[in-house]
Protein backbone atom coordinates (compact mmCIF):
# COMPACT_ATOMS: atom_id res chain seq x y z
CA UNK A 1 22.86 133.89 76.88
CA UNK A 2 24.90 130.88 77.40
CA UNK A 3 28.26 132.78 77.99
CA UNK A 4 26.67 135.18 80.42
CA UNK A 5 25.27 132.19 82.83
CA UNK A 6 28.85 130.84 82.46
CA UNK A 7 30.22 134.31 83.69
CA UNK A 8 27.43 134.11 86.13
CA UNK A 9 28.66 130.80 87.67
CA UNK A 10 32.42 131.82 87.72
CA UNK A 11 31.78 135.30 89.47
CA UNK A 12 30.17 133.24 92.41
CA UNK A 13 33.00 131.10 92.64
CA UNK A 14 35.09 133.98 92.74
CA UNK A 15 32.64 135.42 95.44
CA UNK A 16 32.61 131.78 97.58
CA UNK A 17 36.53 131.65 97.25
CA UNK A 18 36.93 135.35 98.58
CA UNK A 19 34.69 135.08 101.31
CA UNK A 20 36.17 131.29 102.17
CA UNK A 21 40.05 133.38 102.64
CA UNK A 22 38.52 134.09 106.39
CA UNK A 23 37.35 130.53 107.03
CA UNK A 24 41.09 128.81 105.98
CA UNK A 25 42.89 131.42 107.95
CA UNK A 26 41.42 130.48 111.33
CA UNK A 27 41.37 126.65 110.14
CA UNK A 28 44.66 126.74 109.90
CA UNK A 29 45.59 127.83 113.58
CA UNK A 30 44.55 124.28 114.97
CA UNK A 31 46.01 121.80 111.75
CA UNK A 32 48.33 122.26 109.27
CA UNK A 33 47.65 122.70 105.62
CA UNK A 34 47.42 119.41 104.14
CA UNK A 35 44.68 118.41 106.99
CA UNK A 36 43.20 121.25 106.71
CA UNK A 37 43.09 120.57 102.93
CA UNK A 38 41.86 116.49 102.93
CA UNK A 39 39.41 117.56 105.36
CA UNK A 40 37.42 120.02 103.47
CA UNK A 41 37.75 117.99 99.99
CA UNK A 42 36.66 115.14 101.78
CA UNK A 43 33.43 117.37 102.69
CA UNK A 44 33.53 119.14 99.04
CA UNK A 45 33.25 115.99 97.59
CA UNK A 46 30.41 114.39 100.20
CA UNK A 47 28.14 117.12 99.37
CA UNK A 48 28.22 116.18 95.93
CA UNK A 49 27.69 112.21 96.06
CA UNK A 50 23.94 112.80 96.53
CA UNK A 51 23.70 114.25 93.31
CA UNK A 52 25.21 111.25 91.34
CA UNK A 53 22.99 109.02 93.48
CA UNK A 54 20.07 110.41 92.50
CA UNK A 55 20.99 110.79 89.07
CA UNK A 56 21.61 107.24 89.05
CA UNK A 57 18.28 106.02 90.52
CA UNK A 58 16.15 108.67 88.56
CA UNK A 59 13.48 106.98 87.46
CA UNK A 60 13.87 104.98 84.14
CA UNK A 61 11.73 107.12 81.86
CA UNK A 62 12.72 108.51 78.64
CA UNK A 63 14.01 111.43 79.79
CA UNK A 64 15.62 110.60 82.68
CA UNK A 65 17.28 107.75 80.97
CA UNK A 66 18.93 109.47 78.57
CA UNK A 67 20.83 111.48 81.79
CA UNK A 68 21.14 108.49 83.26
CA UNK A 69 22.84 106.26 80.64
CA UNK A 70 24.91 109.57 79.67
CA UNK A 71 26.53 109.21 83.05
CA UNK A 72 26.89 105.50 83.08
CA UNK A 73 28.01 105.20 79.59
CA UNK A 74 30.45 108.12 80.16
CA UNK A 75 31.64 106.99 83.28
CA UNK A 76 35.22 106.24 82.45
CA UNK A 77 35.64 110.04 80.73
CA UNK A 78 34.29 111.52 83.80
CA UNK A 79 36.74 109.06 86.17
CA UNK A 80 39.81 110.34 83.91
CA UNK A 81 38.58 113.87 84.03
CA UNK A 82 38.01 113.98 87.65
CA UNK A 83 41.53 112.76 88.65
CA UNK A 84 42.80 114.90 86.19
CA UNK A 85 41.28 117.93 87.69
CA UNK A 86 42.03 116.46 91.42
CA UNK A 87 45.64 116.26 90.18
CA UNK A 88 46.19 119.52 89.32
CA UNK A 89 44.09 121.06 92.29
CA UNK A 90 46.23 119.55 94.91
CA UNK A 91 49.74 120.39 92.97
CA UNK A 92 49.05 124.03 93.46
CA UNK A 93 46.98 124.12 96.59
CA UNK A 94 50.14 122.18 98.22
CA UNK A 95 52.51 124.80 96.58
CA UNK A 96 50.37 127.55 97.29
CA UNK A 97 50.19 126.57 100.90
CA UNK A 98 54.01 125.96 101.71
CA UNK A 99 54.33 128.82 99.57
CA UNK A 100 52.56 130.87 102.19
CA UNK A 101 54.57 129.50 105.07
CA UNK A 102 57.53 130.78 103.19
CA UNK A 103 56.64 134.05 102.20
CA UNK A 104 56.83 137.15 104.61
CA UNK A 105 53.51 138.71 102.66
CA UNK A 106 50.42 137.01 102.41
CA UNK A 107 49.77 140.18 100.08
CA UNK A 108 52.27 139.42 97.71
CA UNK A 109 51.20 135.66 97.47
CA UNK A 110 47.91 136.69 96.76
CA UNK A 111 49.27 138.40 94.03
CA UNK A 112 52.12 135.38 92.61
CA UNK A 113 49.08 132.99 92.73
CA UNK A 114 47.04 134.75 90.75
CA UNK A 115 49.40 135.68 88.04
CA UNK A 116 47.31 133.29 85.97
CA UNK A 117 45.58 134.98 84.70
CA UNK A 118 48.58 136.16 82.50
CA UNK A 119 50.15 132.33 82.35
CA UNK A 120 46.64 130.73 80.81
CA UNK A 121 46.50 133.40 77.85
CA UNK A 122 50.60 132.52 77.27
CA UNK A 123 50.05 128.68 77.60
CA UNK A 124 46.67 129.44 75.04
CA UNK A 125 49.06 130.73 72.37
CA UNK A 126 50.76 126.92 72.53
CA UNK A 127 47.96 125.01 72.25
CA UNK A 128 46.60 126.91 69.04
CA UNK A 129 43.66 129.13 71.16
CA UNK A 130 44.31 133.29 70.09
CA UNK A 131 43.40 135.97 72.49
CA UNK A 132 42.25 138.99 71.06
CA UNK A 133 43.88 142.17 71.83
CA UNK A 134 41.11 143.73 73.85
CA UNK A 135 41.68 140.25 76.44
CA UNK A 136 44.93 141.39 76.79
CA UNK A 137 44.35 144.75 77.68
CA UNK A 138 42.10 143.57 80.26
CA UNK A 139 44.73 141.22 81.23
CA UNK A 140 47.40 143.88 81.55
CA UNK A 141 45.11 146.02 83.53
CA UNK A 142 44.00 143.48 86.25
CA UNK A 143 47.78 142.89 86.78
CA UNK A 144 47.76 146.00 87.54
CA UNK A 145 44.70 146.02 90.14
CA UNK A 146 46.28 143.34 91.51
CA UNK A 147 49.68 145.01 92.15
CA UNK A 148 47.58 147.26 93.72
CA UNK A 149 46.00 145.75 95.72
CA UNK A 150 48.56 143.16 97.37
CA UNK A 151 51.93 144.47 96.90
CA UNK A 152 52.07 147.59 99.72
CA UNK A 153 55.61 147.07 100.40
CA UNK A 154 57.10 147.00 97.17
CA UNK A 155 58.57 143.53 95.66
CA UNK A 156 61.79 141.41 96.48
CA UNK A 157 61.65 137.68 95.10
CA UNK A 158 61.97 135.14 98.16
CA UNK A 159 62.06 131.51 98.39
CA UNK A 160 58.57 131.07 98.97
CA UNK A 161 57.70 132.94 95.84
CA UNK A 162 59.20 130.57 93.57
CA UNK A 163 56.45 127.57 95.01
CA UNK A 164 53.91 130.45 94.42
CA UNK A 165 55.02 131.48 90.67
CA UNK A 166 54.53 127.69 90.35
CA UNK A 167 51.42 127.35 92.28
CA UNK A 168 49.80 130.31 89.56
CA UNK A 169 51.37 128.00 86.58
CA UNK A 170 49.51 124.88 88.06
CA UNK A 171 46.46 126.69 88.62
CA UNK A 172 46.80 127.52 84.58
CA UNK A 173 47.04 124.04 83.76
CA UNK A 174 43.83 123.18 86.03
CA UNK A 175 41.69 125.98 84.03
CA UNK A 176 43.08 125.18 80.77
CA UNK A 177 42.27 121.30 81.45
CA UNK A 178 38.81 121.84 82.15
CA UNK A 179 38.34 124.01 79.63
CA UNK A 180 39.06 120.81 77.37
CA UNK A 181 36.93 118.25 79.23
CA UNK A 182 34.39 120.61 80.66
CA UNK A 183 32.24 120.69 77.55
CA UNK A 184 31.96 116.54 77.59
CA UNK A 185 31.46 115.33 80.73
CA UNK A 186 29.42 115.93 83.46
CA UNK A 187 30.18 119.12 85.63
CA UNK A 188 28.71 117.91 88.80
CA UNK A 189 30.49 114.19 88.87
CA UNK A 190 33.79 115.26 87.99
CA UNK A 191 34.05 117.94 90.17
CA UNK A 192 33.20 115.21 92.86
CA UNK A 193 35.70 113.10 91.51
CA UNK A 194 38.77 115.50 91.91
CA UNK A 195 37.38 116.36 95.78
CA UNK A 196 38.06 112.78 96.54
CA UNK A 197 41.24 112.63 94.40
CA UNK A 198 42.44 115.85 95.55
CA UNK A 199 41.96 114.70 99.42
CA UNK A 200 43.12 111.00 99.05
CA UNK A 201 46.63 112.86 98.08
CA UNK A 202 46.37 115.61 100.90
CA UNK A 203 45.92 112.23 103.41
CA UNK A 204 49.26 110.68 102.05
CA UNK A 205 50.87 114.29 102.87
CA UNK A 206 49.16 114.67 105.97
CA UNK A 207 50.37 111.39 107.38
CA UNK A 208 53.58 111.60 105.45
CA UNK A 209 54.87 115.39 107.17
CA UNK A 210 51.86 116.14 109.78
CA UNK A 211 50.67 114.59 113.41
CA UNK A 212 47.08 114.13 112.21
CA UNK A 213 45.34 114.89 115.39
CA UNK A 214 41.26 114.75 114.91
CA UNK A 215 40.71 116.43 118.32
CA UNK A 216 41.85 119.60 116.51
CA UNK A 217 40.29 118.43 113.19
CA UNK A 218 37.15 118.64 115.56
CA UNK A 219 38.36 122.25 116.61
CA UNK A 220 38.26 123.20 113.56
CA UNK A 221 35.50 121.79 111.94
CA UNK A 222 33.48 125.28 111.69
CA UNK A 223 36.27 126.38 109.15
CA UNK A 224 36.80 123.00 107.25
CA UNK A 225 32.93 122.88 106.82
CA UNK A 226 32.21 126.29 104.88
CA UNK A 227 35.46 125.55 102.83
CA UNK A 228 34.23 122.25 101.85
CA UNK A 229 30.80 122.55 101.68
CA UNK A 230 30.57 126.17 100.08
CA UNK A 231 34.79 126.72 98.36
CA UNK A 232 34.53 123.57 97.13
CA UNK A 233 31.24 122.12 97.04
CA UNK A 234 30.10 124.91 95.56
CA UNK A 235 32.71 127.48 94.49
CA UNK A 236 34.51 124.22 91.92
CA UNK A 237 31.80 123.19 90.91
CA UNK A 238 30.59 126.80 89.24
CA UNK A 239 33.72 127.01 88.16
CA UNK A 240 33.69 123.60 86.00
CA UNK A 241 29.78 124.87 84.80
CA UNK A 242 31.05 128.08 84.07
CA UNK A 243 33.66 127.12 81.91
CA UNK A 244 31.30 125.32 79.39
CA UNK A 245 30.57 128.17 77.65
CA UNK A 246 33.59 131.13 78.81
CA UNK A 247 37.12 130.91 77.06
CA UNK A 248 39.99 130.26 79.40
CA UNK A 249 41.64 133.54 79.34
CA UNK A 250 38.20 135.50 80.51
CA UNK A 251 37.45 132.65 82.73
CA UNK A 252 40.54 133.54 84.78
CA UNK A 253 39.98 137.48 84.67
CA UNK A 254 36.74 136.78 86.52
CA UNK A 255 38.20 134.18 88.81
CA UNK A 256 40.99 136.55 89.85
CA UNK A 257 38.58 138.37 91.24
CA UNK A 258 38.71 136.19 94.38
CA UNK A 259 41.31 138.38 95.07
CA UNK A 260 39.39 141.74 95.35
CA UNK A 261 36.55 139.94 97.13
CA UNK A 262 38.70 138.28 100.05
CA UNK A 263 40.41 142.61 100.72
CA UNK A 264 36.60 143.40 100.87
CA UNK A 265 35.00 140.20 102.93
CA UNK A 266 38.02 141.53 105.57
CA UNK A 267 37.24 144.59 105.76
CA UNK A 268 33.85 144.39 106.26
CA UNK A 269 33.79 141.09 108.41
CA UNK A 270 36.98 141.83 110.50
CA UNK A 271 37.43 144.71 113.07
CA UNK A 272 41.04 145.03 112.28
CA UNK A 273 40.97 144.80 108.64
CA UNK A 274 41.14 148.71 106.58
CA UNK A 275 41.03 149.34 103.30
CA UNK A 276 43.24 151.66 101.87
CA UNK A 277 42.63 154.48 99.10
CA UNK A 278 46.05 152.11 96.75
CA UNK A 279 43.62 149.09 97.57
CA UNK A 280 40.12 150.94 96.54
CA UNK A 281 41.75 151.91 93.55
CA UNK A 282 43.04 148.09 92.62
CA UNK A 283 39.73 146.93 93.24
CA UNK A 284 38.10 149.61 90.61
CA UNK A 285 40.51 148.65 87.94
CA UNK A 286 40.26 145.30 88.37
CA UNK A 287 36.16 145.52 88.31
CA UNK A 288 36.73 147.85 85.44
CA UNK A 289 38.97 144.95 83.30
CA UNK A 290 36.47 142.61 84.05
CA UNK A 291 33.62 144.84 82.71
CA UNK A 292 35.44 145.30 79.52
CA UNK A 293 36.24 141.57 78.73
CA UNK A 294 32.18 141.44 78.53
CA UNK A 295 32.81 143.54 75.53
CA UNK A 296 35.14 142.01 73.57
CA UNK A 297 33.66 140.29 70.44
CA UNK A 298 34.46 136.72 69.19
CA UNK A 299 36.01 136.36 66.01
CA UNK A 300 34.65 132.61 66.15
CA UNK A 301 31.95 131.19 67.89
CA UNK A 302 32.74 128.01 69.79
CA UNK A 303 29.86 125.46 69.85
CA UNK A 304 30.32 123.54 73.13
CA UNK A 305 27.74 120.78 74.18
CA UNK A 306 25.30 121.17 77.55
């Protein structure tokens, strides 16, 4: 029951982060990408403080107090856990955004960014955590519905696609480090913590390579709002619950999905946006994958702690 509320939570971070594609786009015509970015973790991580505040002035009964002092007495796990996270969100969000600038298809980075879900499965076999076969037969196939799905113009490596192949490997790291502190620390507070690590580094970028201008910060505050309140207020935050109780490799199959969400949110939000028969199809098999990771048996089952 457990492992299906964790796939739960992930699929509607997948969802948020699909649907959120639309809202970054336009953001982006009026600041540039680490703005953009500081902004909305700035917001992700405001919409979370009230939580911990509340948590913290519960009243002192028995069982409130045992929440309580589990967040005050792990305070200093949750700190290093929440920079750790924040650190390896804004590695590959930076990468993934110059990344963009540099590559001719936003199609094909859609697809270099989320070749992790091949890269967390690989960096699994180093770390001593096996992947059953049937994992990587789901694996193989959503590369495949990816393929696709974003590569209509065949594939030529460019520039830019070297800061995405890395972007996909940091994006690894960040799943396959909360998989590890996930189960011991509290979901809500650390995910709070990397927002406001995440955007303190964006700032130093923004004022290091950017003109910082909050008259178009203003502009585009619709934009920045829904990605920090709902991408990353919400959508990070399901993502750290779900992975509690889902293994890293299936985590990122259902993740992925973000991909096939943000072809469909176009084409049914934007006028201009079609979806082809080659991109109906990706979608299928990558729903299908996804489907039969649900079916794949443990060999071991992992206790984690609430």
């Amino acid at each position: 029951m457990k492992q299906w509320f964790g796939c739960g939570m992930l699929l509607l971070a997948a969802i948020v982060w699909g649907v959120a594609f639309v809202a970054q786009s336009v953001g982006m015509d009026y600041v540039g990408p680490f703005t953009f970015n500081f902004a909305r973790y700035y917001v992700g991580a405001l919409v979370l403080t009230p939580y911990i505040i509340v948590k913290l002035l519960a009243p002192a009964d028995k069982a409130s107090g045992e929440k309580k002092a589990k967040l005050k007495g792990g305070f200093k796990k949750n700190l290093i856990a929440g920079i750790g996270c924040g650190t390896f969100l804004f590695i590959a969000s930076a990468l993934q955004q110059f990344g963009i600038k540099y590559s001719v298809l936003v199609g094909k980075a859609g697809f270099l960014t989320a070749l992790y879900i091949i890269l967390v499965p690989v960096l699994g076999i180093f770390i001593g955590k096996k992947t059953r076969a049937l994992i990587w037969v789901c694996v193989g196939l959503s590369v495949i519905g990816l393929y696709l799905l974003c590569m209509t113009n065949g594939f030529v490596l460019e520039k830019g696609d070297v800061l995405l192949l890395l972007c996909a490997l940091f994006f690894s790291f960040h799943i396959m480090y909360i998989d590890s502190v996930s189960p011991h620390t509290d979901g809500v507070v650390i995910s709070c913590i990397q927002f406001a690590t995440a955007g303190v580094f964006c700032t130093v970028g923004a004022l290091l390579t950017e003109s910082v201008s909050w008259g178009d910060v203003v502009r585009a505050a619709v934009p920045i709002l829904y990605a920090g309140a709902c991408s990353c207020g919400i959508g990070y935050t399901f993502q750290i619950l779900g992975q509690k109780y889902v293994e890293p490799t299936k985590a990122s199959l259902i993740l992925c999905l973000e991909s096939v969400v943000s072809v469909i949110a176009g084409w049914i939000l934007l006028p201009d946006q079609a979806l082809s028969i080659r991109e109906l199809v990706g979608c299928i098999i990558m729903f299908a994958a996804i489907i039969l990771a649900q079916f794949a048996e443990k060999k071991e089952e992992t206790v984690k702690e609430k």
